[in-house]
C-alpha atoms as a PDB file:
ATOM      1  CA  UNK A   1     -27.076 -46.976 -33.656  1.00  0.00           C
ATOM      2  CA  UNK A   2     -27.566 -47.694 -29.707  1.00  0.00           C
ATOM      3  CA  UNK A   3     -28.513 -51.028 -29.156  1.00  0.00           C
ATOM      4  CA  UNK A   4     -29.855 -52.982 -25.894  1.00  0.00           C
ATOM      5  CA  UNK A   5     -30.884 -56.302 -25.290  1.00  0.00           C
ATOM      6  CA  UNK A   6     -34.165 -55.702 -27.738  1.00  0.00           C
ATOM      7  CA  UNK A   7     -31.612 -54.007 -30.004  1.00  0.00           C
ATOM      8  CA  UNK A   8     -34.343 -52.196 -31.556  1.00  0.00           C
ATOM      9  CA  UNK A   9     -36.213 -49.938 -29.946  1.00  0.00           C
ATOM     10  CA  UNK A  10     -35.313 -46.794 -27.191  1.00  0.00           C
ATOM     11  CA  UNK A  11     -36.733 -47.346 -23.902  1.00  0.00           C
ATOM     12  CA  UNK A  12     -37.335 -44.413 -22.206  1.00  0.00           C
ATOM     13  CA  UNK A  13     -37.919 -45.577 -18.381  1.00  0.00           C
ATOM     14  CA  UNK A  14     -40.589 -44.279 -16.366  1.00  0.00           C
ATOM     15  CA  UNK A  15     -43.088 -45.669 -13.995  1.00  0.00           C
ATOM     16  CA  UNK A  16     -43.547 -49.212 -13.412  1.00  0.00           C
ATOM     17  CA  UNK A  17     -46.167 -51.417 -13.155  1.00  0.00           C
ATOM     18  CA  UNK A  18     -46.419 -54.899 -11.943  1.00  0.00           C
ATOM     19  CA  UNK A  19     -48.862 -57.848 -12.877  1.00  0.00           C
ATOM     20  CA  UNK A  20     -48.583 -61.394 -12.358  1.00  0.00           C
ATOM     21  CA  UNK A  21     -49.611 -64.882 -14.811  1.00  0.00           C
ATOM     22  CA  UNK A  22     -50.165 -67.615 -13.187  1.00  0.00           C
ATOM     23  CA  UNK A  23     -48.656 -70.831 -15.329  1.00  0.00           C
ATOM     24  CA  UNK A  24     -48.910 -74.718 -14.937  1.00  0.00           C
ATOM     25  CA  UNK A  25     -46.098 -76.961 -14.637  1.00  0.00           C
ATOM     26  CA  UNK A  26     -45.818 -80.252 -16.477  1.00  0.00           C
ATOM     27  CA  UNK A  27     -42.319 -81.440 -18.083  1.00  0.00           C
ATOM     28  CA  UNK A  28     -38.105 -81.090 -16.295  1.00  0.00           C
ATOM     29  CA  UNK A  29     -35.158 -80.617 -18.665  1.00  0.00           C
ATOM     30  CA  UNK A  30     -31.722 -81.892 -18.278  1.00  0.00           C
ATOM     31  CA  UNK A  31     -28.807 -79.622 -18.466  1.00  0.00           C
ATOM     32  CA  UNK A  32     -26.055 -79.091 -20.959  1.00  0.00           C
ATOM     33  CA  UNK A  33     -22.660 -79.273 -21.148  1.00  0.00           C
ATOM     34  CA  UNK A  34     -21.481 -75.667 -22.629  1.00  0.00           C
ATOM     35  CA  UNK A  35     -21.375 -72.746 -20.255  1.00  0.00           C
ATOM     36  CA  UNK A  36     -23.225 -69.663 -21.507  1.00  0.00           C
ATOM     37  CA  UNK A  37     -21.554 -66.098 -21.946  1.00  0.00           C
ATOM     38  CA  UNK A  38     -24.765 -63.593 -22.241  1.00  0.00           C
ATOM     39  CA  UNK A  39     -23.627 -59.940 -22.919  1.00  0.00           C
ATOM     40  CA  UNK A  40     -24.323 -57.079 -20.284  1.00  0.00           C
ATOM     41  CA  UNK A  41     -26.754 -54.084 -21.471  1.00  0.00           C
ATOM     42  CA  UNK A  42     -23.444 -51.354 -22.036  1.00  0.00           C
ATOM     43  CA  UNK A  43     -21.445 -54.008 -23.756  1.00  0.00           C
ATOM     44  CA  UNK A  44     -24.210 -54.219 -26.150  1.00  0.00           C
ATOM     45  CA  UNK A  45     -24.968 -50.574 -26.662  1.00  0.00           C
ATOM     46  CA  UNK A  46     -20.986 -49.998 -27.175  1.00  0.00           C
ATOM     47  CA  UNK A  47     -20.107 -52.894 -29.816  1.00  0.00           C
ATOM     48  CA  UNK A  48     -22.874 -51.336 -31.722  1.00  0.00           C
ATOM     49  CA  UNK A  49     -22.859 -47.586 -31.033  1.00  0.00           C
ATOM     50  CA  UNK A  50     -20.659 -47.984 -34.087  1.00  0.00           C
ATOM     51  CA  UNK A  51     -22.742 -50.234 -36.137  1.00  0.00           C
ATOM     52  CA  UNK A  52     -23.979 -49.447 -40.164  1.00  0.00           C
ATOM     53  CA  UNK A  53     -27.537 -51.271 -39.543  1.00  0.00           C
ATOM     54  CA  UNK A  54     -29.030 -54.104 -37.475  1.00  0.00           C
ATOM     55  CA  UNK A  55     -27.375 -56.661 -39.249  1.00  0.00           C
ATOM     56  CA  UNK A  56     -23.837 -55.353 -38.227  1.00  0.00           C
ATOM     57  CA  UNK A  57     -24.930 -54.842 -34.760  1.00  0.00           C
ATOM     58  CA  UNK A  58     -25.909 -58.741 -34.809  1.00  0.00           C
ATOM     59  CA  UNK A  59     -21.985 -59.306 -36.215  1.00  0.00           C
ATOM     60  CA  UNK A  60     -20.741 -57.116 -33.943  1.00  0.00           C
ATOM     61  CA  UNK A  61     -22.221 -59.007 -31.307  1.00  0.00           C
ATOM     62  CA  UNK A  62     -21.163 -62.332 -32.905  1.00  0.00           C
ATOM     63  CA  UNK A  63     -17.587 -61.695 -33.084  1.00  0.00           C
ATOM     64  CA  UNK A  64     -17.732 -61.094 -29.381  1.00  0.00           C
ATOM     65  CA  UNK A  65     -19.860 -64.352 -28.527  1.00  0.00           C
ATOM     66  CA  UNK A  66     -17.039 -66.322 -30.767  1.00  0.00           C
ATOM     67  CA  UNK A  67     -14.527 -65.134 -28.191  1.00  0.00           C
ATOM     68  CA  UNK A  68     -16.537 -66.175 -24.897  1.00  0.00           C
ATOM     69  CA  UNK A  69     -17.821 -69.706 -26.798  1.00  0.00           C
ATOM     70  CA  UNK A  70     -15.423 -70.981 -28.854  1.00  0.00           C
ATOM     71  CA  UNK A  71     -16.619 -74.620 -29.512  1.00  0.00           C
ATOM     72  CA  UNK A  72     -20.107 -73.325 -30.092  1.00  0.00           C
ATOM     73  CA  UNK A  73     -20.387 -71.972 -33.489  1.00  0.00           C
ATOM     74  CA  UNK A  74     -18.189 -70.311 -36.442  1.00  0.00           C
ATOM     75  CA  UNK A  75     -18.231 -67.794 -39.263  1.00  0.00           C
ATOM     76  CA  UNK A  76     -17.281 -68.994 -43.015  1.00  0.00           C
ATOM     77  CA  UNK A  77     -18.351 -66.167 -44.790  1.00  0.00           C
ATOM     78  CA  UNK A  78     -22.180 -65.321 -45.108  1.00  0.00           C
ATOM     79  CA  UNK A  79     -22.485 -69.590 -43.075  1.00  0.00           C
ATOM     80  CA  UNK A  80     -22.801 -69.320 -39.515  1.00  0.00           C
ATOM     81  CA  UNK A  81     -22.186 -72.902 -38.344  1.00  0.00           C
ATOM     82  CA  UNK A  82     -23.639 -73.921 -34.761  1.00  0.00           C
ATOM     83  CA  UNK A  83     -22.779 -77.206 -33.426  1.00  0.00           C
ATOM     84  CA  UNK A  84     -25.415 -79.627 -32.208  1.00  0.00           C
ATOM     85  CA  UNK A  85     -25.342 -81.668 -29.050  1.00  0.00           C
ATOM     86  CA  UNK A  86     -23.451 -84.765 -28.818  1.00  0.00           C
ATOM     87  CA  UNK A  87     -23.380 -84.700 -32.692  1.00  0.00           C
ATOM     88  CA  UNK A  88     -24.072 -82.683 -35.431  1.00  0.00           C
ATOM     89  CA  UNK A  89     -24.171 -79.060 -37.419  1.00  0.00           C
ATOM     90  CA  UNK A  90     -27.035 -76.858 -38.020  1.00  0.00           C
ATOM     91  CA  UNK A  91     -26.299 -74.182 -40.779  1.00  0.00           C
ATOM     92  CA  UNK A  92     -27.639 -70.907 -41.263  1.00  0.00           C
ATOM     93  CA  UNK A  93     -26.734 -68.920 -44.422  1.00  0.00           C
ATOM     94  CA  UNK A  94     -27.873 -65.300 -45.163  1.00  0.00           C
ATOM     95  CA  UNK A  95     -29.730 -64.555 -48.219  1.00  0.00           C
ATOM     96  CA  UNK A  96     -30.041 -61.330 -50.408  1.00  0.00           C
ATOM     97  CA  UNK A  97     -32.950 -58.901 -51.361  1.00  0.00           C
ATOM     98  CA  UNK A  98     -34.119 -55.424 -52.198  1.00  0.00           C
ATOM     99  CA  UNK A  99     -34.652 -54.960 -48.786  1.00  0.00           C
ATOM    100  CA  UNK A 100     -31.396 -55.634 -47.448  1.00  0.00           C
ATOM    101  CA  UNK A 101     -31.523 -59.568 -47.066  1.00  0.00           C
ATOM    102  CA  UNK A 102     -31.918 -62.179 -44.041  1.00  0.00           C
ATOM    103  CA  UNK A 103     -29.236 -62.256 -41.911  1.00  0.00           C
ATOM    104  CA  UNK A 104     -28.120 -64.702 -38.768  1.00  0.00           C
ATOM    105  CA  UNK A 105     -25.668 -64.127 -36.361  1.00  0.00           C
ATOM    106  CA  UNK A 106     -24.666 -65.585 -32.515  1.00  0.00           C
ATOM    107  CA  UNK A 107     -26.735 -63.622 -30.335  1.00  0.00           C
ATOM    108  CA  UNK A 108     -26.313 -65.973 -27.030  1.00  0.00           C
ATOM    109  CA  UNK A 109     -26.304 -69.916 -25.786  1.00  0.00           C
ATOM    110  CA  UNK A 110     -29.130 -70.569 -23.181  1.00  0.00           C
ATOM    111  CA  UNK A 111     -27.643 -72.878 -21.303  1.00  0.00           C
ATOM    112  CA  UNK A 112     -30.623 -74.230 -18.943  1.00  0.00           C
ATOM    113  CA  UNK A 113     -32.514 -75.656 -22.164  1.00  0.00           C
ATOM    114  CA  UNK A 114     -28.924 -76.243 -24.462  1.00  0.00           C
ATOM    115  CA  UNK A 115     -29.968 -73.939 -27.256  1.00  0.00           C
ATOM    116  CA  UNK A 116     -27.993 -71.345 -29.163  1.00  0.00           C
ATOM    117  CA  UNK A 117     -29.679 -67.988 -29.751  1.00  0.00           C
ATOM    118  CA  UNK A 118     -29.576 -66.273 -32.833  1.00  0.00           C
ATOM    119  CA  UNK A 119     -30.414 -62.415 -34.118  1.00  0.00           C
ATOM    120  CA  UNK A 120     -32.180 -62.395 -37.585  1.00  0.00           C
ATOM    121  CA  UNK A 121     -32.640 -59.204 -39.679  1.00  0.00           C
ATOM    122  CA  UNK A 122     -34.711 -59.068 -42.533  1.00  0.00           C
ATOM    123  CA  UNK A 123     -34.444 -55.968 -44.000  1.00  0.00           C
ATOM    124  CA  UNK A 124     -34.741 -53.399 -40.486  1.00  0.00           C
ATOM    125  CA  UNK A 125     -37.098 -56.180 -38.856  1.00  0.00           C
ATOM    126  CA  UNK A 126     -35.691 -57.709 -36.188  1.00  0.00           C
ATOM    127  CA  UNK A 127     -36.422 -61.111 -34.769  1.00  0.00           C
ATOM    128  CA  UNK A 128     -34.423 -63.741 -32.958  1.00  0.00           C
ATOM    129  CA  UNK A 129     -34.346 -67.123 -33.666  1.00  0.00           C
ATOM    130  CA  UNK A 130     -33.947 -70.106 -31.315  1.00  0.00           C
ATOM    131  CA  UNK A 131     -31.877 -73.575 -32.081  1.00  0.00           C
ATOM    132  CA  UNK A 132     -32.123 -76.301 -29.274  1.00  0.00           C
ATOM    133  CA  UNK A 133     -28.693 -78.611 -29.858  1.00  0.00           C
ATOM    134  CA  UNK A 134     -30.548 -81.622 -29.060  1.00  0.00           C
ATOM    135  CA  UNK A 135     -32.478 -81.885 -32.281  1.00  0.00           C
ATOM    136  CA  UNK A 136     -31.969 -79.273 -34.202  1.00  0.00           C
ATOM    137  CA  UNK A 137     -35.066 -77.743 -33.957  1.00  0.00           C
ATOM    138  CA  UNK A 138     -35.539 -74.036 -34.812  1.00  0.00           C
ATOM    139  CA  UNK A 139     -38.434 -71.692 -33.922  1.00  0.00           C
ATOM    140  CA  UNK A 140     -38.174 -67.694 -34.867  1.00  0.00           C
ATOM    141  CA  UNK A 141     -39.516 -65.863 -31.621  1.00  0.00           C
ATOM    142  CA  UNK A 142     -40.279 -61.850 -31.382  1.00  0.00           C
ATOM    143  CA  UNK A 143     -37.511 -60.868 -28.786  1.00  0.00           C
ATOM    144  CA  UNK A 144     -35.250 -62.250 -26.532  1.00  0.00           C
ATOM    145  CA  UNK A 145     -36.292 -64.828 -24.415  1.00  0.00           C
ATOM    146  CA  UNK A 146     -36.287 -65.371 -20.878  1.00  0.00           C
ATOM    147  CA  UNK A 147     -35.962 -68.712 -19.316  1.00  0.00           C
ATOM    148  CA  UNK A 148     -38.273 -69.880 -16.284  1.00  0.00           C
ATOM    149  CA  UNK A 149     -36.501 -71.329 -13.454  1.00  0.00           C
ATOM    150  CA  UNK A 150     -38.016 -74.285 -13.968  1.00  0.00           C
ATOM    151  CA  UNK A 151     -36.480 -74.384 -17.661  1.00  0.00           C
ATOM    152  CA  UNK A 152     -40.153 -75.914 -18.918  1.00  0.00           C
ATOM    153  CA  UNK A 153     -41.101 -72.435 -20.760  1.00  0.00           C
ATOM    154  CA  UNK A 154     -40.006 -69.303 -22.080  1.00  0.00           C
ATOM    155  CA  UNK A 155     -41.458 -66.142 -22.001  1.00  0.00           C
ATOM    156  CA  UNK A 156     -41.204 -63.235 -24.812  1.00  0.00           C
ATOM    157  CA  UNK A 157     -42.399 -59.752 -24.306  1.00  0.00           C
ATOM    158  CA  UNK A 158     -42.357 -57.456 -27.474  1.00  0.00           C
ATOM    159  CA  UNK A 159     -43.696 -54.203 -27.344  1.00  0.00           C
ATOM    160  CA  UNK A 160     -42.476 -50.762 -29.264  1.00  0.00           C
ATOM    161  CA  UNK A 161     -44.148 -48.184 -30.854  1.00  0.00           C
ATOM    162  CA  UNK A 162     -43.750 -50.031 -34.650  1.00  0.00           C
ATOM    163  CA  UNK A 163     -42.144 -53.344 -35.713  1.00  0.00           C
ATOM    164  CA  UNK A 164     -43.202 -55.170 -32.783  1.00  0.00           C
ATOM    165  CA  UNK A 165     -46.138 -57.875 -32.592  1.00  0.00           C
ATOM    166  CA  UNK A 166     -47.246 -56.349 -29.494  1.00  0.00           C
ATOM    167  CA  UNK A 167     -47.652 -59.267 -27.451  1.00  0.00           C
ATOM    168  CA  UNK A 168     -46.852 -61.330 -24.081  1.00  0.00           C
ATOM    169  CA  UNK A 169     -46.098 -64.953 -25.201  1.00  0.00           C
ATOM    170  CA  UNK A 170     -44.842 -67.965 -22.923  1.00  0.00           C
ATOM    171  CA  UNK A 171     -43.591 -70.939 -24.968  1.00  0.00           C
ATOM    172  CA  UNK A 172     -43.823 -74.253 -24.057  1.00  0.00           C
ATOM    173  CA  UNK A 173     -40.166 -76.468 -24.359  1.00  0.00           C
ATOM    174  CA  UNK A 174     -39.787 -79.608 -24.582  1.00  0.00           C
ATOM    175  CA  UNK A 175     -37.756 -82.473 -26.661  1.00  0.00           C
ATOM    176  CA  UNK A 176     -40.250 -82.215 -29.543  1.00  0.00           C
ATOM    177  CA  UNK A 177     -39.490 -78.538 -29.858  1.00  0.00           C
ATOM    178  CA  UNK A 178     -40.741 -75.187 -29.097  1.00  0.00           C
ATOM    179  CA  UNK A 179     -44.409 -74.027 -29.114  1.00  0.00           C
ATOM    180  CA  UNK A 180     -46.106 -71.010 -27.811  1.00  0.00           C
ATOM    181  CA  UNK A 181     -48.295 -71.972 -25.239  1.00  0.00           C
ATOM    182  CA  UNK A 182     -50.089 -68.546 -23.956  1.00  0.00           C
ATOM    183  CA  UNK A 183     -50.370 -65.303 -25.507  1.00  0.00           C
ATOM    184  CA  UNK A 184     -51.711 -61.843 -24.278  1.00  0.00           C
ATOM    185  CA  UNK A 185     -51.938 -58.389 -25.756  1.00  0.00           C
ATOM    186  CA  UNK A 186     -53.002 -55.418 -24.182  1.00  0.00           C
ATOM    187  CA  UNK A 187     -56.117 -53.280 -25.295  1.00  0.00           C
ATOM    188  CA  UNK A 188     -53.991 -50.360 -26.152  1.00  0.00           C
ATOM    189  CA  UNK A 189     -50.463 -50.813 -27.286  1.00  0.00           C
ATOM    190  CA  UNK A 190     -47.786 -50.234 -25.364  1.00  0.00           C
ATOM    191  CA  UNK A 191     -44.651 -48.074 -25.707  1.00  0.00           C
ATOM    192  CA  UNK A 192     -42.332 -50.768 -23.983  1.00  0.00           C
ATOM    193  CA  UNK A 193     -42.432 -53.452 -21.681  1.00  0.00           C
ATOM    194  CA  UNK A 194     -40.559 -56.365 -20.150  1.00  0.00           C
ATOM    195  CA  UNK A 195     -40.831 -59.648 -18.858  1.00  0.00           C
ATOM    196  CA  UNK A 196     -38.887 -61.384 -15.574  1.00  0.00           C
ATOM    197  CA  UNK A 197     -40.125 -65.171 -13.896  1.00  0.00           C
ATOM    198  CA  UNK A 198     -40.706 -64.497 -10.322  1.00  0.00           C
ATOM    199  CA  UNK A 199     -40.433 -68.125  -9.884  1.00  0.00           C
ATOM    200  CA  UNK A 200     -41.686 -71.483 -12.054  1.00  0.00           C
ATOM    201  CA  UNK A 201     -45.040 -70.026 -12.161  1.00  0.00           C
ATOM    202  CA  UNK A 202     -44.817 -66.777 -12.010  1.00  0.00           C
ATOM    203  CA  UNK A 203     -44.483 -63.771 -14.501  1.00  0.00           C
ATOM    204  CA  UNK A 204     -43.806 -60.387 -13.328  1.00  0.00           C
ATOM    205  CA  UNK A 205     -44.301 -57.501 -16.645  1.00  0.00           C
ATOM    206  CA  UNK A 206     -42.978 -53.923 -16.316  1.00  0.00           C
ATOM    207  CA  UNK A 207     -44.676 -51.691 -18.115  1.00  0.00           C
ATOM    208  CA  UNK A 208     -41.901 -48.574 -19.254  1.00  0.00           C
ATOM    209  CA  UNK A 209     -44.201 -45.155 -20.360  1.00  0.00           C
ATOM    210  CA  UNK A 210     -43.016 -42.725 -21.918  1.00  0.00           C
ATOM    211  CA  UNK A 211     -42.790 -39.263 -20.070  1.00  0.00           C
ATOM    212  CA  UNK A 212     -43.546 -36.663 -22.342  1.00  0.00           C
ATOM    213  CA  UNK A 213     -43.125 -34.178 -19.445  1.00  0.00           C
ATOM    214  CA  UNK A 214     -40.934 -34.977 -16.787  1.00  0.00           C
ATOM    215  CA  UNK A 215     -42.178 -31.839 -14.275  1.00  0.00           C
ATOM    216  CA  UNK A 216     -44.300 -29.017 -15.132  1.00  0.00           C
ATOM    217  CA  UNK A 217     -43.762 -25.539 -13.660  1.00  0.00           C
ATOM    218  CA  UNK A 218     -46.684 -23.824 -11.977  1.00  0.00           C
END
């Protein structure tokens, strides 16, 4: 198994196209003392070229994270401990099923809104699921997030052929938590496509489509 930053799905890149969403800006954050370590795209697919399903790509991953953040969360067996901020432990233990079980493991630490990032499998489905250290808050999102400059909102894109909800989402943060804010789907679903802030209030969303031919003869 090949994973890259959506760890699910193979992205076959082809044209792009750009479109922009406009966004409001209400609320500031304050910054956190732990300095994030994200993983590059070939680190990724590499650790879990290797891997027996998408929970061991997510330990994979984690074993690697423990390295670059040391004071930020450890592994007691099937407990994945993440430290809150100034004080505290949030606890996340997997479970077992027919389908293969729920399973948590360090995916990242966004460091512009202090919250740890986590990749949960249940069964094949992949989600990810975000902790903010403050309060110990915890909100399951469709992919990986992306932080606005701003560090007010987030914004998910999560598109794939199957197991995916389909949908643009921006997410509102703030001390009380995480809520999603905006939401937009296309009329026909898309292959692939990702997400990037432009600036505070600005989206820009690539649109990856699938080549079935990439030249014809004649």
């Amino acid at each position: 198994m090949v994973a890259t930053r959506s760890a699910r799905r193979s992205v076959s890149r082809g044209d792009t196209v750009a479109r922009a969403l406009a966004l409001a800006l209400v609320f500031a954050w304050i910054a956190t003392p732990v300095s994030g370590a994200p993983l590059p795209d070939d680190e990724i697919a590499a650790l879990c070229a290797k891997a027996e399903g998408t929970w061991h790509c997510g330990r994979l991953i984690e074993e690697a994270q423990l390295k670059r953040l040391p004071n930020l969360a450890t592994r007691e067996g099937i407990t994945l401990k993440v430290s809150l901020y100034p004080a505290g432990v949030a606890s996340f233990t997997d479970t077992e099923a027919l389908n293969g079980g729920r399973s948590y493991s360090l995916w990242d630490y966004l460091d512009p809104i202090n919250a740890v990032l986590l990749y949960t499998t249940d069964g094949d489905t992949v989600t990810y699921t975000l902790l903010q250290r403050s309060n110990g808050r915890k909100v399951e999102l469709p992919n990986e997030p992306k932080v606005s400059p701003d560090r007010q909102r987030l914004v998910t894109a999560d598109f794939c052929e199957s197991r995916c909800v389909n949908e643009l989402a921006v997410w509102r943060v703030s001390r009380d938590g995480v809520r999603k804010e905006l939401s937009w789907k296309p009329k026909q679903p898309w292959s692939d496509a990702g997400a990037t802030w432009k600036d505070a209030e600005t989206l820009t969303i690539e649109q990856h489509l699938q080549l079935c031919e990439a030249f014809r003869e004649g």
